[in-house]
N, C-alpha and C. Protein backbone atom coordinates (compact mmCIF):
# COMPACT_ATOMS: atom_id res chain seq x y z
N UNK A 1 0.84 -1.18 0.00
CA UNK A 1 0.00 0.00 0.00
C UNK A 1 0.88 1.24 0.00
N UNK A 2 0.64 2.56 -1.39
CA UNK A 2 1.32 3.60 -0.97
C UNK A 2 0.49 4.45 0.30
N UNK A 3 1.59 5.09 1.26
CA UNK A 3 0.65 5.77 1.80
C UNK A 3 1.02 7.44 1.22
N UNK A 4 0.30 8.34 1.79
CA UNK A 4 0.37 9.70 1.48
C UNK A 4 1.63 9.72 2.79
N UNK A 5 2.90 10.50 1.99
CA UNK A 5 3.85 10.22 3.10
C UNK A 5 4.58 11.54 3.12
N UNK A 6 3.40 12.93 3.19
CA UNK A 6 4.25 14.37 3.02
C UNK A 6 4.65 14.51 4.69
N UNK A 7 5.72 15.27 4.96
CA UNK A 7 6.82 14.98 6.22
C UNK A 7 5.56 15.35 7.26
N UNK A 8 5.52 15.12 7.99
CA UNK A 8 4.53 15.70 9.04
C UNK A 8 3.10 15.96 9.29
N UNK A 9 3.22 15.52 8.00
CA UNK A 9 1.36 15.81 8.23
C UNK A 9 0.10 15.35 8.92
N UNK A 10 0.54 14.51 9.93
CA UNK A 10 0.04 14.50 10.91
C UNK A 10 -0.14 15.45 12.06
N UNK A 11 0.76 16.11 11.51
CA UNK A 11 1.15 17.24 12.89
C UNK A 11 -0.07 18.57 12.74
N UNK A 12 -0.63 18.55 11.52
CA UNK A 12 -1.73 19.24 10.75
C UNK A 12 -3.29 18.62 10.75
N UNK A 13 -3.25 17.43 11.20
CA UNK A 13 -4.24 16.78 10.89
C UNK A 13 -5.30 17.23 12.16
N UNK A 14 -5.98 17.58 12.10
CA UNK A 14 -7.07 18.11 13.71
C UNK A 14 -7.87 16.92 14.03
N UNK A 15 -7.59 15.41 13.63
CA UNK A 15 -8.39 14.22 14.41
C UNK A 15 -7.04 13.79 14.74
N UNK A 16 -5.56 14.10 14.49
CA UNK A 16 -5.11 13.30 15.52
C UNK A 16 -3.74 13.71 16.48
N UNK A 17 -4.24 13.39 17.96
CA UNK A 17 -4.06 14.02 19.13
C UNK A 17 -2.74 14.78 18.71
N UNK A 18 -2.33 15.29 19.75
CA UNK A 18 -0.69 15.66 19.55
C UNK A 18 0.44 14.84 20.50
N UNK A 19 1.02 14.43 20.20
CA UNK A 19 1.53 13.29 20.85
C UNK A 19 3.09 13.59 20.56
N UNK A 20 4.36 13.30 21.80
CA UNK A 20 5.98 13.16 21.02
C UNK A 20 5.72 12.19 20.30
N UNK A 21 6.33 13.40 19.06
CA UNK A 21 6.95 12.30 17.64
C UNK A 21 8.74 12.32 17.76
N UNK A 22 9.15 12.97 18.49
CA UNK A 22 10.55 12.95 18.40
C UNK A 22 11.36 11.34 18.63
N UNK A 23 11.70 11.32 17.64
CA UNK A 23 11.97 9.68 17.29
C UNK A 23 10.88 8.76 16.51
N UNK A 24 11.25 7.69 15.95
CA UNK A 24 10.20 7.02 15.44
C UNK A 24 9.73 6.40 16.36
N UNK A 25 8.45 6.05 15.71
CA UNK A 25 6.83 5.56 16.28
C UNK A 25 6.41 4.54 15.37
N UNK A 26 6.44 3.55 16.35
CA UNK A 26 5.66 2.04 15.54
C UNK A 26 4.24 1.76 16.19
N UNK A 27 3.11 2.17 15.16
CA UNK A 27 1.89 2.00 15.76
C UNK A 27 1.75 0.56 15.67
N UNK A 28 0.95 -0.41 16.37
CA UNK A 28 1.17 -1.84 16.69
C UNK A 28 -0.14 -2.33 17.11
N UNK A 29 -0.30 -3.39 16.92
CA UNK A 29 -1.96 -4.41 17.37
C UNK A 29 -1.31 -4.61 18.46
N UNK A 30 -2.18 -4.35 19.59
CA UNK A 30 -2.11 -4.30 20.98
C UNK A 30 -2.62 -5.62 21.27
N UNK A 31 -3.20 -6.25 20.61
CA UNK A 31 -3.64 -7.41 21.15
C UNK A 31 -2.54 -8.64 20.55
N UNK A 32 -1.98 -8.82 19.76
CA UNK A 32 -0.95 -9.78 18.46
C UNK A 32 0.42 -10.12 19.25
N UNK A 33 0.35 -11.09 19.64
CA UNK A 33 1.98 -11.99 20.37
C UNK A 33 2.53 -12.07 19.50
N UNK A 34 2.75 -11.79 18.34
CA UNK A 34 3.51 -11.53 17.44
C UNK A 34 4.41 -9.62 17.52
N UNK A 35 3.05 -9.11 17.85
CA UNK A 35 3.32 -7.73 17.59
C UNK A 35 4.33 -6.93 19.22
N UNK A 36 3.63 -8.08 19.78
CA UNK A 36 4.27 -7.92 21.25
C UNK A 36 5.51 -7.99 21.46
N UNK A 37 6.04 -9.11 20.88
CA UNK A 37 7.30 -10.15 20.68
C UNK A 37 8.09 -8.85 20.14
N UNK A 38 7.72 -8.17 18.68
CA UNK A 38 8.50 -7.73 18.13
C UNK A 38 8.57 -6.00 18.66
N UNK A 39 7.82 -5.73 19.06
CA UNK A 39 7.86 -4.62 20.14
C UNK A 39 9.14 -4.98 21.31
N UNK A 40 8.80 -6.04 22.19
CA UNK A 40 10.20 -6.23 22.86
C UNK A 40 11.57 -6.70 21.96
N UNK A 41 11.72 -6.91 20.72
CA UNK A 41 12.54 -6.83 20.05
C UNK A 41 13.16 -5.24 19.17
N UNK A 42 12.54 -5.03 19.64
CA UNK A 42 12.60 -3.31 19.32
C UNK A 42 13.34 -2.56 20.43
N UNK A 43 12.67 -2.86 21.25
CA UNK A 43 13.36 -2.13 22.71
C UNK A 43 14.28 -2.59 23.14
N UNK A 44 14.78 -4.25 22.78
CA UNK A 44 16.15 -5.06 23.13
C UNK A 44 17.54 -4.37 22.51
N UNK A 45 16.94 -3.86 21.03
CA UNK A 45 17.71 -3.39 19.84
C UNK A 45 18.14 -1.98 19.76
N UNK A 46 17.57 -1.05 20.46
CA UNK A 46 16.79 -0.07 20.31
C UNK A 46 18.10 1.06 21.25
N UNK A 47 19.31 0.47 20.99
CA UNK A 47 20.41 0.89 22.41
C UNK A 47 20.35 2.59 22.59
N UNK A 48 19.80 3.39 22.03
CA UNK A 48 19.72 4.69 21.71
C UNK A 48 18.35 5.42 22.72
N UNK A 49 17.09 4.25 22.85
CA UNK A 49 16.09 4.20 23.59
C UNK A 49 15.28 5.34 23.06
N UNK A 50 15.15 5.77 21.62
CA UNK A 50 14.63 6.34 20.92
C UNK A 50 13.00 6.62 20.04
N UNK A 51 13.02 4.71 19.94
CA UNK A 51 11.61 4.09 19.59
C UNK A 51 10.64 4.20 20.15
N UNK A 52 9.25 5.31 19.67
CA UNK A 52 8.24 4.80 20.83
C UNK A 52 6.58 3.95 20.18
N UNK A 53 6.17 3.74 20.99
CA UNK A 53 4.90 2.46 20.25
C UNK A 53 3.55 2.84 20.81
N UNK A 54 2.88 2.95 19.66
CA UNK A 54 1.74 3.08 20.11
C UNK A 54 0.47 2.20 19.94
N UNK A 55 0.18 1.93 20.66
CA UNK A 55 -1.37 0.62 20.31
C UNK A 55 -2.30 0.85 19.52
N UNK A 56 -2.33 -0.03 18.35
CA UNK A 56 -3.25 0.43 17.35
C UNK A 56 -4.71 0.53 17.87
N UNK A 57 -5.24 0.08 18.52
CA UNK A 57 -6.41 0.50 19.38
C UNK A 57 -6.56 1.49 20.53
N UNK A 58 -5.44 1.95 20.40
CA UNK A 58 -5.80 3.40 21.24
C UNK A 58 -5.94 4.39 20.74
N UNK A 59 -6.78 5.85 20.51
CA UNK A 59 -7.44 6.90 20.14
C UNK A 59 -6.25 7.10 19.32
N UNK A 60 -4.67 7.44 19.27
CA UNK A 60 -4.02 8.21 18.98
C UNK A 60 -3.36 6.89 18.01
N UNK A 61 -3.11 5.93 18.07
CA UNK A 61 -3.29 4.71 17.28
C UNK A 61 -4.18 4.88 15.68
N UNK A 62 -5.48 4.78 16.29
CA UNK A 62 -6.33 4.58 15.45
C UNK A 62 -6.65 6.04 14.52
N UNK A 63 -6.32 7.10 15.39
CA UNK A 63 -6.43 8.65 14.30
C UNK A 63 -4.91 8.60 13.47
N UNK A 64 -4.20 8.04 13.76
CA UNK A 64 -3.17 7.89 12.95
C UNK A 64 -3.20 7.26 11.83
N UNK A 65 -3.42 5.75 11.79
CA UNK A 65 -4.04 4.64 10.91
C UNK A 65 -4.78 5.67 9.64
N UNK A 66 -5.98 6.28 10.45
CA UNK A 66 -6.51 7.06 9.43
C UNK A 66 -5.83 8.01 8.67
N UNK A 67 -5.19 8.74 9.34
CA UNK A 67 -4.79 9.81 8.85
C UNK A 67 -4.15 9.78 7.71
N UNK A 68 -3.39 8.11 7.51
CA UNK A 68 -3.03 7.59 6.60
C UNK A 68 -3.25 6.32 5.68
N UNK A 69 -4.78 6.54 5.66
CA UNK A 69 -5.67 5.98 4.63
C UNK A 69 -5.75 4.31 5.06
N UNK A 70 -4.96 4.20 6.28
CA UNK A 70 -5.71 2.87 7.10
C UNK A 70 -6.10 2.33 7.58
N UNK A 71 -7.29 1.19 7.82
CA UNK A 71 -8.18 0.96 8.62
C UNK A 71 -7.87 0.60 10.46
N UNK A 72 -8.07 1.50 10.75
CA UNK A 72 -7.71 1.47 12.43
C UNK A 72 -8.50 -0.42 13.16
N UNK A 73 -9.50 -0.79 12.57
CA UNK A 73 -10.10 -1.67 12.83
C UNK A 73 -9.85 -2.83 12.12
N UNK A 74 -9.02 -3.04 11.33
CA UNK A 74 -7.96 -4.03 10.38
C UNK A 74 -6.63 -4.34 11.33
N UNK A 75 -6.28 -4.92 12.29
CA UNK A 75 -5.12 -5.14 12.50
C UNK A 75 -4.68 -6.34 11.60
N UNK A 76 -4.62 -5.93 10.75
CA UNK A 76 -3.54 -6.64 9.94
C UNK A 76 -2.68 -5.48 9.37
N UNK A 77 -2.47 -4.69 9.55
CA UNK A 77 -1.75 -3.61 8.98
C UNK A 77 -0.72 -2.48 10.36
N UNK A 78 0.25 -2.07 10.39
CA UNK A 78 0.86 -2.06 11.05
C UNK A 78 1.60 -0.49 10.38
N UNK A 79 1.93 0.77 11.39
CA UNK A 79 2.39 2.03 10.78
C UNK A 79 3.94 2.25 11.65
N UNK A 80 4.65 2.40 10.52
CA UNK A 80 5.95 3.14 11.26
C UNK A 80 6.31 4.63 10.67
N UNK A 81 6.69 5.66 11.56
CA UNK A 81 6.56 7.04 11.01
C UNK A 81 8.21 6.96 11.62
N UNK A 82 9.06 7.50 10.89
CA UNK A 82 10.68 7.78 10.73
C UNK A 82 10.61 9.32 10.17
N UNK A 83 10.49 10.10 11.19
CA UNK A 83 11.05 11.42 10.63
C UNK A 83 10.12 12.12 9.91
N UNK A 84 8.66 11.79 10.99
CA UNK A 84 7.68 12.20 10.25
C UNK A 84 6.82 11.51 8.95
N UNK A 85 7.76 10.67 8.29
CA UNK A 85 7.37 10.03 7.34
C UNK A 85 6.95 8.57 7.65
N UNK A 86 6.32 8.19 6.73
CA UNK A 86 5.05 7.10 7.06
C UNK A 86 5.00 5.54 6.39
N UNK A 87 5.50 4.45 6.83
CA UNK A 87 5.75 3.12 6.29
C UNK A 87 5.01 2.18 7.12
N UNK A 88 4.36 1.21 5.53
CA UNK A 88 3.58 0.50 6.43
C UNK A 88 3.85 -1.14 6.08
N UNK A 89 3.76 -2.48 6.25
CA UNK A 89 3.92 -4.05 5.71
C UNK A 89 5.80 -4.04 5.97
N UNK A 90 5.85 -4.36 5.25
CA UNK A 90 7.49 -5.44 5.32
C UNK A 90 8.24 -3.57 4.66
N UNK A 91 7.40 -2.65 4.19
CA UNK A 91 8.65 -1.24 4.04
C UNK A 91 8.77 -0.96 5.38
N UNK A 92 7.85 -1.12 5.90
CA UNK A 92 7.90 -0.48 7.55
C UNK A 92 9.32 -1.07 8.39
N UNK A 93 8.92 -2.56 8.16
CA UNK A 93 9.95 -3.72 9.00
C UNK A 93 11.48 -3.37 7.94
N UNK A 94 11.49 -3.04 6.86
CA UNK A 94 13.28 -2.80 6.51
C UNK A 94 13.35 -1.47 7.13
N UNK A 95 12.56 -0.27 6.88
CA UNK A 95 12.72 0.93 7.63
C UNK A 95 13.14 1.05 9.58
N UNK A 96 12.34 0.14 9.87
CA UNK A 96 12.70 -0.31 11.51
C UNK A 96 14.55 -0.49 11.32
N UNK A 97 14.73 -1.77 10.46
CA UNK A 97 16.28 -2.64 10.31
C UNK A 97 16.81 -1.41 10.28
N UNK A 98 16.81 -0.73 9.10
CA UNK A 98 17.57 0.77 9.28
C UNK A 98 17.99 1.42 10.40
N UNK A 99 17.04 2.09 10.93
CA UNK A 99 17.07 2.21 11.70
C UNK A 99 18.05 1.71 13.15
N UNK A 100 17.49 0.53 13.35
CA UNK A 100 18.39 -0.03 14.42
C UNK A 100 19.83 -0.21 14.30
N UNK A 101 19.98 -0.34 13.06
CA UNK A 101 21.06 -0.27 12.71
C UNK A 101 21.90 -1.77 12.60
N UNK A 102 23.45 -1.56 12.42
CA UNK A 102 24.12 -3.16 12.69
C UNK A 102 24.20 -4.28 11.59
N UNK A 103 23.57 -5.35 12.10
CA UNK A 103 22.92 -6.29 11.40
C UNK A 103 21.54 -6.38 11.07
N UNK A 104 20.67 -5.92 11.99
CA UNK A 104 19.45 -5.51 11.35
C UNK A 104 19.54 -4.80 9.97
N UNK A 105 20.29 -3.64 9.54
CA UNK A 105 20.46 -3.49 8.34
C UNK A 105 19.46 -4.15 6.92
N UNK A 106 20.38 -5.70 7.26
CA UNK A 106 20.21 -6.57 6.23
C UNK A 106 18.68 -6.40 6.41
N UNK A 107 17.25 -6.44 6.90
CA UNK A 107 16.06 -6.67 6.83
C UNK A 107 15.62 -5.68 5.50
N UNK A 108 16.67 -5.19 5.11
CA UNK A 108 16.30 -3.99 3.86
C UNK A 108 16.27 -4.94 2.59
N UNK A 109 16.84 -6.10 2.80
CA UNK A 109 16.52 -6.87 1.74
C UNK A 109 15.27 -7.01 0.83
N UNK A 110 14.13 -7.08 1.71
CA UNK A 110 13.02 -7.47 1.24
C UNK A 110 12.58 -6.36 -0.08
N UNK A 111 12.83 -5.16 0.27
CA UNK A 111 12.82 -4.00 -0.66
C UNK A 111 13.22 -4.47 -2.08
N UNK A 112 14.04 -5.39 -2.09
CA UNK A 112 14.15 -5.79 -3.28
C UNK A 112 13.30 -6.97 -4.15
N UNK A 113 12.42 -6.88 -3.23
CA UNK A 113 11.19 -7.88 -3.88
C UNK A 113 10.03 -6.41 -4.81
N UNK A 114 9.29 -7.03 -5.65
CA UNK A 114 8.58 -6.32 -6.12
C UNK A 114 7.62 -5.66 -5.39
N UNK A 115 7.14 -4.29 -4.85
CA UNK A 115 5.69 -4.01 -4.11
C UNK A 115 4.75 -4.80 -4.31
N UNK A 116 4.42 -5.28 -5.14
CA UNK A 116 2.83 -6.00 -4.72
C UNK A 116 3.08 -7.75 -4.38
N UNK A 117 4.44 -7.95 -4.73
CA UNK A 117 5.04 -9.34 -3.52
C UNK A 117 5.57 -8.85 -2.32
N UNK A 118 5.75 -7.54 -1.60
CA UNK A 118 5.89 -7.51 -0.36
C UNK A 118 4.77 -7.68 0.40
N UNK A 119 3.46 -7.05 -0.40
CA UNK A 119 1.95 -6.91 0.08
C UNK A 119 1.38 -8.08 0.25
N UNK A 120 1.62 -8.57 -0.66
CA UNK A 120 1.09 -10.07 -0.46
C UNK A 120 1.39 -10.77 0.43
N UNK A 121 2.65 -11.01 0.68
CA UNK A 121 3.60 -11.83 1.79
C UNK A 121 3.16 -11.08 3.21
N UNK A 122 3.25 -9.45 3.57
CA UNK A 122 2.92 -9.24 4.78
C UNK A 122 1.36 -9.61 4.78
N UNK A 123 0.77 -9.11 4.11
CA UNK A 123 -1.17 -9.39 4.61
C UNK A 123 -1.13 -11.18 4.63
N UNK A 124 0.27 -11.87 3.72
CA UNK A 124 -0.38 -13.29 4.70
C UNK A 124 -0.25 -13.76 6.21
N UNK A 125 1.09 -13.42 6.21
CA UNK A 125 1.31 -12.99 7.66
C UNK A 125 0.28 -12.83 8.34
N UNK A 126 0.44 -11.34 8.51
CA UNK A 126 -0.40 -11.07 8.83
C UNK A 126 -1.86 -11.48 9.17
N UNK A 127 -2.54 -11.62 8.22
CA UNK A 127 -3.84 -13.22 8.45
C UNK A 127 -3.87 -14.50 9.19
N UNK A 128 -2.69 -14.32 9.69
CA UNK A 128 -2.58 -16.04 9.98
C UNK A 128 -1.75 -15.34 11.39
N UNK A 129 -1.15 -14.29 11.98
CA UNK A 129 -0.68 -14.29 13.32
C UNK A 129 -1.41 -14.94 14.47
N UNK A 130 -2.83 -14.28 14.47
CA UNK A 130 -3.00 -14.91 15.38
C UNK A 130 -2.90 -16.88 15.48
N UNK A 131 -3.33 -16.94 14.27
CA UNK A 131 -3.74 -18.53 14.01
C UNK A 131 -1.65 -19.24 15.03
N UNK A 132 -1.20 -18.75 14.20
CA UNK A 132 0.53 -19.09 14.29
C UNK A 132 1.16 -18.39 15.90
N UNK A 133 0.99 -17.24 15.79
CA UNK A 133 1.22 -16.90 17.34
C UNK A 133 0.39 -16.48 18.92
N UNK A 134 -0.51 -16.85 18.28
CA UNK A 134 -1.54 -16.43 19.41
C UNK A 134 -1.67 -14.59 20.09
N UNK A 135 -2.18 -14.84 20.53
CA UNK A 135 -2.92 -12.95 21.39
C UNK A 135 -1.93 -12.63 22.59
N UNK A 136 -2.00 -11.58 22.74
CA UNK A 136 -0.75 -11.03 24.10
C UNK A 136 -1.94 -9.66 23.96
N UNK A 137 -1.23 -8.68 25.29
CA UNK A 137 -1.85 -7.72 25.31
C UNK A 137 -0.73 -6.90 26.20
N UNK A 138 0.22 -6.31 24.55
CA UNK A 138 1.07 -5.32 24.13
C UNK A 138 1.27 -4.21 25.38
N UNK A 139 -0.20 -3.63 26.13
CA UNK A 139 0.05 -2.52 27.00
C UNK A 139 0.36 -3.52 29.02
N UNK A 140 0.54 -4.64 28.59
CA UNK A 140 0.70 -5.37 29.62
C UNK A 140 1.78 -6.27 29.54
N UNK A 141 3.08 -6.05 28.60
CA UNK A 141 3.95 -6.69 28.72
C UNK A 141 4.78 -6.24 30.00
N UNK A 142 5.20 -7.15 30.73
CA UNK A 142 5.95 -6.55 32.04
C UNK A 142 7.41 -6.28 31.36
N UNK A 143 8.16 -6.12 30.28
CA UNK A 143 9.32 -5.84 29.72
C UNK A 143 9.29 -4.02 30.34
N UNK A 144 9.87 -3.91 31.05
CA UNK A 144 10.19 -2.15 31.31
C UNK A 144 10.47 -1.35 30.05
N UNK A 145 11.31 -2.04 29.21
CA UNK A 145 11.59 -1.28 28.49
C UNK A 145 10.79 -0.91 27.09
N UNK A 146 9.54 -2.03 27.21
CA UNK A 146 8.25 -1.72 25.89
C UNK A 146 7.49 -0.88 26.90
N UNK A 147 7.24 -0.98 28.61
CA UNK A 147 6.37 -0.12 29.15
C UNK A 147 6.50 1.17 28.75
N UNK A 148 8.44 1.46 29.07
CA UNK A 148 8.46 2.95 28.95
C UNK A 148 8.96 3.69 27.72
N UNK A 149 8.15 2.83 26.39
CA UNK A 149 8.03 3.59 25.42
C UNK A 149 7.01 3.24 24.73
N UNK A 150 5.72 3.10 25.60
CA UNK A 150 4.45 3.07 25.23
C UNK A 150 4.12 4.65 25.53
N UNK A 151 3.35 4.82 24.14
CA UNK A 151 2.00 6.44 24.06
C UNK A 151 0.91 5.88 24.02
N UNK A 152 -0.19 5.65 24.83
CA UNK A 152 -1.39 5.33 25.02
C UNK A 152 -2.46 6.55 24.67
């Protein structure tokens, strides 16, 4: 999916809250042991303590989703904003690798698959997490370090 990805424009948008963006923001299914997992893999990685996460079912979650043409009530879809700018499926997950830097790096690979085989591959995923990893509930991981870079 392209999204509309002009720098900030969320920061303009009057449905959604105002919230620190300083650093990137991985909006996330609050309910997905998958999404949980990789949230505390974020914050393991994360040595800068920069990353913050927000639950796709929370108000500021879900006006976000919109803001960028996606369904807040679909968790199968997942938003990372880097610098204001807006990535969502497996661009999101090489943009994260970036990010973290290192060896993560390499997760930029996938970029070299065609867009509508990255889409495909994350929405299967995606479809099948719960089936494959079962439910967690993201704002209740006792990991300190996903607590204290949750925006609720």
């Amino acid at each position: 999916m392209t999204l509309r990805n002009t720098q900030y424009s969320y920061r303009d948008a009057p449905d959604v809250p105002a919230f620190s963006d300083e650093g990137p923001v991985c909006v996330m299914d609050a309910n997905c042991a998958l999404c949980a997992h990789s949230a505390m893999w974020i914050a393991r990685n994360d040595h800068r303590g920069e990353f913050r996460i927000v639950p796709l079912q929370s108000d500021l979650g879900a006006a976000l989703m919109q803001h960028y043409g996606l369904d807040p009530d679909d968790p199968n879809s997942w938003l990372f904003l880097e610098e204001g700018r807006a990535y969502s499926g497996l661009d999101a997950l090489a943009h994260v690798g970036r990010r973290l830097g290192g060896g993560w790096r390499s997760l930029s690979v996938v970029l070299i698959l065609p867009r509508p085989v990255r889409n495909v591959l994350y929405r299967f995923v995606a479809r099948n997490r719960y089936r494959w990893f079962g439910t967690a509930n993201l704002c209740f991981v006792p990991d300190p370090e996903v607590r204290k870079r949750l925006i609720k």
